[in-house]
Protein backbone atom coordinates (compact mmCIF):
# COMPACT_ATOMS: atom_id res chain seq x y z
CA UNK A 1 0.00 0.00 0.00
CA UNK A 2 0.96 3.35 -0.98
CA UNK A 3 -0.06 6.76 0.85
CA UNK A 4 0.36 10.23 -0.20
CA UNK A 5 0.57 12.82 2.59
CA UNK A 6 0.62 16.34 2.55
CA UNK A 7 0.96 18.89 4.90
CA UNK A 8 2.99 22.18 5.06
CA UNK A 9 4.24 21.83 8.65
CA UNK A 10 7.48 19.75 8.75
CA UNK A 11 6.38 18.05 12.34
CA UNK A 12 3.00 17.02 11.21
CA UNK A 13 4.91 14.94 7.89
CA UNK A 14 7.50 13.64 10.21
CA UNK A 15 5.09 12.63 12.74
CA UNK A 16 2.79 11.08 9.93
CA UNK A 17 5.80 9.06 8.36
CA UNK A 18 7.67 8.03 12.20
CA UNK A 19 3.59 6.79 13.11
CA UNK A 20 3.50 4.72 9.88
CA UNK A 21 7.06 2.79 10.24
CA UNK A 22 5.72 1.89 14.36
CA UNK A 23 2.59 0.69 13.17
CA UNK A 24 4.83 -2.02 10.52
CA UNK A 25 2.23 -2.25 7.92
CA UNK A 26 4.36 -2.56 4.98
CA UNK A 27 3.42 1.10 3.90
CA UNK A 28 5.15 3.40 1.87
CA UNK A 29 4.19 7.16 2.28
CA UNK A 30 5.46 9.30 -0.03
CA UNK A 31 5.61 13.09 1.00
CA UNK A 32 4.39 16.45 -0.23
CA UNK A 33 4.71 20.20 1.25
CA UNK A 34 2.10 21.57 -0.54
CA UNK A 35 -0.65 20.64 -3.38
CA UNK A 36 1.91 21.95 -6.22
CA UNK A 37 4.50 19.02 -4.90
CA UNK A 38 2.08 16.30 -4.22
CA UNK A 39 0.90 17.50 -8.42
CA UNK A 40 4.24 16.65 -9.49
CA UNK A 41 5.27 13.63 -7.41
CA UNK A 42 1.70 12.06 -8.28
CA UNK A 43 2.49 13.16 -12.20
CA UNK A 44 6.26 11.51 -11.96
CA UNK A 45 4.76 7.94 -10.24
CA UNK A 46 4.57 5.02 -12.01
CA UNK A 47 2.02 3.63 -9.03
CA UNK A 48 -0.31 5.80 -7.92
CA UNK A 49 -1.29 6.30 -4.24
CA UNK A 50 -4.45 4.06 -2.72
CA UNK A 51 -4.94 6.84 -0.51
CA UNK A 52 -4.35 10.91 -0.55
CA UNK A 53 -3.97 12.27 2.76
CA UNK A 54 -3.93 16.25 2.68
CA UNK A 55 -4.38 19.60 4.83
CA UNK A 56 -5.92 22.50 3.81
CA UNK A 57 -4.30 25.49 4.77
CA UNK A 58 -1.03 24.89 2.95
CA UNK A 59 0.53 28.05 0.85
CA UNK A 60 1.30 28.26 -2.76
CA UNK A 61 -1.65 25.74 -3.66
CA UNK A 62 -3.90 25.04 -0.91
CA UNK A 63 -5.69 21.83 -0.14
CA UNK A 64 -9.20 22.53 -1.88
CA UNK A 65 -7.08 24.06 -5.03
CA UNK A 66 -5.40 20.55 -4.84
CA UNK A 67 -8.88 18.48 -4.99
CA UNK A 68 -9.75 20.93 -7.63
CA UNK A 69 -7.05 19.94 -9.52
CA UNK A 70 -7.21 16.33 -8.70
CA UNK A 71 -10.84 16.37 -10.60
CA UNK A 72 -9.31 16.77 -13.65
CA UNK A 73 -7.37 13.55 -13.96
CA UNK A 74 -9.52 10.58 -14.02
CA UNK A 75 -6.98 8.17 -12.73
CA UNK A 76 -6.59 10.89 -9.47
CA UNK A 77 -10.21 11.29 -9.07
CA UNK A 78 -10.41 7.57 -8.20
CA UNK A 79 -7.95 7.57 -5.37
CA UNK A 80 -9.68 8.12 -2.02
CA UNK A 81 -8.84 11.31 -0.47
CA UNK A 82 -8.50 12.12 3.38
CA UNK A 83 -8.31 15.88 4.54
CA UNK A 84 -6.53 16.40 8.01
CA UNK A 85 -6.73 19.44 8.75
CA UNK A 86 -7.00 21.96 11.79
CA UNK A 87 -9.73 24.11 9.93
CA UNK A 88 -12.88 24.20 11.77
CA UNK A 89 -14.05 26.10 8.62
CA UNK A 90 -17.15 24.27 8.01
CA UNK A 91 -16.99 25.99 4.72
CA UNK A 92 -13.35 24.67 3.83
CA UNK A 93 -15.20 21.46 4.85
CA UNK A 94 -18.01 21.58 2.43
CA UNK A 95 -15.90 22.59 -0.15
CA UNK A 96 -13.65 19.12 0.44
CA UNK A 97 -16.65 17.01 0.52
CA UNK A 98 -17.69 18.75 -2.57
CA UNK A 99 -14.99 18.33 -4.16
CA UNK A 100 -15.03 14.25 -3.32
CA UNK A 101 -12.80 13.55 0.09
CA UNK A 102 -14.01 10.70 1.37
CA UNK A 103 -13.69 11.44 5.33
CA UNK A 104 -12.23 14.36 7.34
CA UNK A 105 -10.26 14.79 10.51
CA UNK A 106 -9.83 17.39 12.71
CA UNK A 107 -6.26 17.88 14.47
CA UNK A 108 -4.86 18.20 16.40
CA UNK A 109 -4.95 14.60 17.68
CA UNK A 110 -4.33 13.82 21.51
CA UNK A 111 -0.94 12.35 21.41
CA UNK A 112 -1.89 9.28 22.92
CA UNK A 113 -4.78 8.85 20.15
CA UNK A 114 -2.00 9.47 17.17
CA UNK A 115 -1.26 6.36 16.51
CA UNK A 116 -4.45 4.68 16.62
CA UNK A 117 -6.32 7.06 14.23
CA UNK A 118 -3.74 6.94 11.90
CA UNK A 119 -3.69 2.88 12.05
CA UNK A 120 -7.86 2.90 12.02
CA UNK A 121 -7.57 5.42 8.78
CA UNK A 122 -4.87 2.89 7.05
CA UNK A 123 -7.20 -0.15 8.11
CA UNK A 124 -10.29 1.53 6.88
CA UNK A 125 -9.42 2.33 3.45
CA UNK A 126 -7.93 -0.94 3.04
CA UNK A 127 -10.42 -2.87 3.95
CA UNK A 128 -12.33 -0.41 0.85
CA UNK A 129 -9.78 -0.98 -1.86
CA UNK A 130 -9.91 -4.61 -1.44
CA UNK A 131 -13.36 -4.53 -2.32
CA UNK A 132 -14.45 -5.02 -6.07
């Protein structure tokens, strides 16, 4: 399994990656700052991501400008998509579901909770992509 993450604060990626080798489930994540670099790693893949995992409030292209982006590639628009975000905008929100996300969570995340929503997220959209 393969999982794109992107988020502008350098903690939040590290934290997301360091979560991902502890829980040992044979994941790669590969890692963007902002929507413009998650655009041109998912452009240079040869396997695309099973799931998108993405912020909103990122600079140069911000998470809904990704989605909007995303919509225009039929092979992206198929990849489930997760915003993380700290927004409590429930306009920001609308916009995501709008725009096709698939679930949304609020951080921050109690320490101590970190690692078990991350490994019920994985699980989740596993469990989805297996199905036909």
């Amino acid at each position: 399994m393969k999982v794109l993450f992107i988020d502008d604060e350098y903690l939040e990626r590290v934290r997301f990656s360091e979560t991902i080798k502890l829980l040992d489930l044979g994941i790669e994540v590969m890692i963007a700052e902002n929507g413009w670099d998650a655009i041109a790693l998912l452009g240079k893949s040869k396997i695309l991501p099973d799931i998108i995992i993405h912020d909103i409030n990122m600079p140069d292209m911000n998470g809904i400008e990704f989605l909007q982006k995303l919509k225009t590639v039929e092979a992206f628009r198929r990849i489930p998509k997760i915003t993380f975000t700290s927004s409590k905008n429930t306009k920001d929100h609308q916009k995501c579901w709008d725009l096709g996300v698939n679930s949304i969570l609020i951080k921050p995340i109690k320490p101590e909770d970190y690692k078990e929503t991350i490994q019920l997220m994985i699980t989740y959209w596993k469990l989805n992509a297996s199905r036909p």
